[in-house]
Protein backbone atom coordinates (compact mmCIF):
# COMPACT_ATOMS: atom_id res chain seq x y z
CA UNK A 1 3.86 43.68 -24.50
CA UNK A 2 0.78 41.22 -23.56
CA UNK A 3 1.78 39.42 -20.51
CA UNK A 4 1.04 35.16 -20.41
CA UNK A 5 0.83 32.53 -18.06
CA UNK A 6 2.15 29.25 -17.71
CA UNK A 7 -0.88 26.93 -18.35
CA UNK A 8 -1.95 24.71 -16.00
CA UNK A 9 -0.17 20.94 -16.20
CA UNK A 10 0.04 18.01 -14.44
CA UNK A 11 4.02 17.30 -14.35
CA UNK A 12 7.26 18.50 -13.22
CA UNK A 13 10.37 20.42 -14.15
CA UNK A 14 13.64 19.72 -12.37
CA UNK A 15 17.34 19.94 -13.54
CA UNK A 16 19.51 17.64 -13.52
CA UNK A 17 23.40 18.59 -13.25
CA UNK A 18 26.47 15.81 -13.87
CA UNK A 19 24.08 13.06 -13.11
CA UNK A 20 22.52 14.52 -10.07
CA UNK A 21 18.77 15.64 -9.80
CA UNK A 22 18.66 18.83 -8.47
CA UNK A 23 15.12 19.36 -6.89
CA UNK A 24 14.08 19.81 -3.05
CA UNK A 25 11.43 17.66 -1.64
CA UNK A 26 9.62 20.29 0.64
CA UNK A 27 8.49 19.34 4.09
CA UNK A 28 4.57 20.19 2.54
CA UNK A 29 4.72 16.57 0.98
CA UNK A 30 4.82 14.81 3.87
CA UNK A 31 0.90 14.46 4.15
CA UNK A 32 0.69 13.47 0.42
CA UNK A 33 3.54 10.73 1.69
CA UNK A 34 1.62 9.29 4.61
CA UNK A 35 -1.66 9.60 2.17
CA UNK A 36 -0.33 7.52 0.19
CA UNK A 37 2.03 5.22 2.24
CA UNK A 38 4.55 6.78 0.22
CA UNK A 39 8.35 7.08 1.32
CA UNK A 40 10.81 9.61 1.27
CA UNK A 41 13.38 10.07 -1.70
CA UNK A 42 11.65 11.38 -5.10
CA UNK A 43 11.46 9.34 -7.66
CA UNK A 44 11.32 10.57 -11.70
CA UNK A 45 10.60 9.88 -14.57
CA UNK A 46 11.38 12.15 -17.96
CA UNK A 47 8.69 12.64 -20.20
CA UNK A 48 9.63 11.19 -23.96
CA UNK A 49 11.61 13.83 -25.98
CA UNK A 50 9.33 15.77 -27.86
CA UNK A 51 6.80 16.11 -24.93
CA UNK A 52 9.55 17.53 -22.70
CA UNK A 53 10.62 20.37 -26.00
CA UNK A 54 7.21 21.27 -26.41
CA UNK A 55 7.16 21.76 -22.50
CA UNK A 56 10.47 23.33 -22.17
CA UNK A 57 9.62 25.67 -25.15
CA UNK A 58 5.94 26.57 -23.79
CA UNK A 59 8.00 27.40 -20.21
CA UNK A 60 10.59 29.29 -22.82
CA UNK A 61 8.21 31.27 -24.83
CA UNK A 62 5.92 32.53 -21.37
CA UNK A 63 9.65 34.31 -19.56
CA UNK A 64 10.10 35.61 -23.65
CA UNK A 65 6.14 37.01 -23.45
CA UNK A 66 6.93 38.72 -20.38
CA UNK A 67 9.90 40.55 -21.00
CA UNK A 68 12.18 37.67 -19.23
CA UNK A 69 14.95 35.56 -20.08
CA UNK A 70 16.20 32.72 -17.70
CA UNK A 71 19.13 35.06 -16.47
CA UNK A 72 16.54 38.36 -16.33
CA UNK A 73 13.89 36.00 -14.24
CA UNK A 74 17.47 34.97 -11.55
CA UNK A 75 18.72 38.60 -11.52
CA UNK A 76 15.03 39.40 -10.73
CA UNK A 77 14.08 36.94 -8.62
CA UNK A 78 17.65 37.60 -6.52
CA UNK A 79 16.28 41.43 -5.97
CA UNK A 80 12.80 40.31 -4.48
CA UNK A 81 15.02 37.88 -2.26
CA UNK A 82 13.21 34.37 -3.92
CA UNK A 83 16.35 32.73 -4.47
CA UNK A 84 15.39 29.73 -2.03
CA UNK A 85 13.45 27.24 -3.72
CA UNK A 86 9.72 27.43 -3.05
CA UNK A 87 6.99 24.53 -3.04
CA UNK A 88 4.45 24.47 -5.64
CA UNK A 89 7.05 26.41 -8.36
CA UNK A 90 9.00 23.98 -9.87
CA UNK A 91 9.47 26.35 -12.55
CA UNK A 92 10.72 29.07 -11.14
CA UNK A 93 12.40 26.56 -9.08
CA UNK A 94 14.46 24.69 -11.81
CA UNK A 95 15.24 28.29 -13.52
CA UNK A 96 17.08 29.23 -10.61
CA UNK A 97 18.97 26.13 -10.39
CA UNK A 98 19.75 26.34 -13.94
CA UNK A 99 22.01 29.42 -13.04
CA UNK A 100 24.61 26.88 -11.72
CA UNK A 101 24.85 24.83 -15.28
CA UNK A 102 22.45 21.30 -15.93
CA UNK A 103 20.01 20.48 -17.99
CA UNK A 104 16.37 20.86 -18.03
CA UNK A 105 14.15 18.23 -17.42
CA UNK A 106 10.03 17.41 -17.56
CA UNK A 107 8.32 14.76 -16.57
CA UNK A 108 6.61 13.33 -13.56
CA UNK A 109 7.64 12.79 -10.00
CA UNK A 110 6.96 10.59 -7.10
CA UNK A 111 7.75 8.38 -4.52
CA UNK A 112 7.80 4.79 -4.02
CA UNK A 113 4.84 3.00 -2.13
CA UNK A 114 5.38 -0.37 0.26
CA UNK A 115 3.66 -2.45 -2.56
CA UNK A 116 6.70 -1.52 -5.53
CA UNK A 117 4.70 0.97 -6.89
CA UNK A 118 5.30 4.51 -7.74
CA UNK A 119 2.76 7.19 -6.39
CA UNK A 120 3.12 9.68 -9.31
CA UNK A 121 2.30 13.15 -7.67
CA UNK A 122 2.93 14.99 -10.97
CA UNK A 123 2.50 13.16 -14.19
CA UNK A 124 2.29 9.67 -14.59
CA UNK A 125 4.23 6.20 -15.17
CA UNK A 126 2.61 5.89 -18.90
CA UNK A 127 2.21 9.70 -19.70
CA UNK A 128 3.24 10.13 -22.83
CA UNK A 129 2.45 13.15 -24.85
CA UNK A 130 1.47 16.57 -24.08
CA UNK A 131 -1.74 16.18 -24.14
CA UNK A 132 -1.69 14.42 -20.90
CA UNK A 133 0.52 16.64 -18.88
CA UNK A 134 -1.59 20.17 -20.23
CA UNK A 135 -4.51 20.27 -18.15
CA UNK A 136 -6.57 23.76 -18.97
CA UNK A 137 -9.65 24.16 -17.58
CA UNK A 138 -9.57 20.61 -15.55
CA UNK A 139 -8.42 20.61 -11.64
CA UNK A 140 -4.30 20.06 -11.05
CA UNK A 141 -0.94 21.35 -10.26
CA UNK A 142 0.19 24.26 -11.83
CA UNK A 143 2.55 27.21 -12.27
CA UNK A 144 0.18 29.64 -13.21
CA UNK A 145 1.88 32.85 -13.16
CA UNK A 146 5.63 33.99 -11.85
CA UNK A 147 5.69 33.81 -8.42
CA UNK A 148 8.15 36.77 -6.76
């Protein structure tokens, strides 16, 4: 089996269960906040619908390359104890949450500025595409490998 890592993107993944967004804003984003002037309650956007497949499916076929499924990666991830979520894994993250039902999401993430504006952490307000959330070889956020 040859082992593969998520590539490196600028975006998010959350889930989103009966209308609820189920994602934890960490206490590590408060300096990006006060950067930024930024305030406290995410705010997302979903990328268009193809662009969050391919995304999904990319997240998909890395668990498949290493020997993982969505419920292998929980049962695992409950035996190393990682069942809190962690900041900077919004993969592993939204897989975990995914154990109690919802659906998927990607996209990009925020939070609102004094002047009505959006700070867009991850992603972006016009992203659309995956060629601007994939971002090998250039600096960003990413999920490179599974984190346990």
């Amino acid at each position: 089996m040859t082992e593969m890592a998520f590539p490196c993107f600028d975006g998010h993944f959350w889930v989103e269960r009966n209308g609820v967004i189920i994602d934890t804003e960490f206490k590590e984003y408060d300096y990006i906040k006060k950067a930024h002037r930024a305030t406290d309650g995410m705010k997302y956007k979903e990328a268009d619908a193809m662009t969050q497949k391919i995304m999904i499916s990319i997240m998909m076929k890395v668990l498949e390359k290493n020997g993982l499924t969505c419920e292998s990666f929980r049962a695992l991830s409950a035996s190393c104890g990682k069942l809190k979520p962690e900041f900077r894994c919004c993969i592993q993250n939204s897989i975990i949450a995914l154990g109690r039902g919802g659906v998927l999401k990607f996209g990009s993430m925020g939070w609102m500025q004094p002047n009505g504006k959006v700070w867009w952490e991850f992603g972006g307000e016009d992203w659309t595409g995956v060629g601007k959330f994939l971002k090998e070889g250039r600096a960003g956020y990413a999920d490179r490998h599974l984190v346990l």
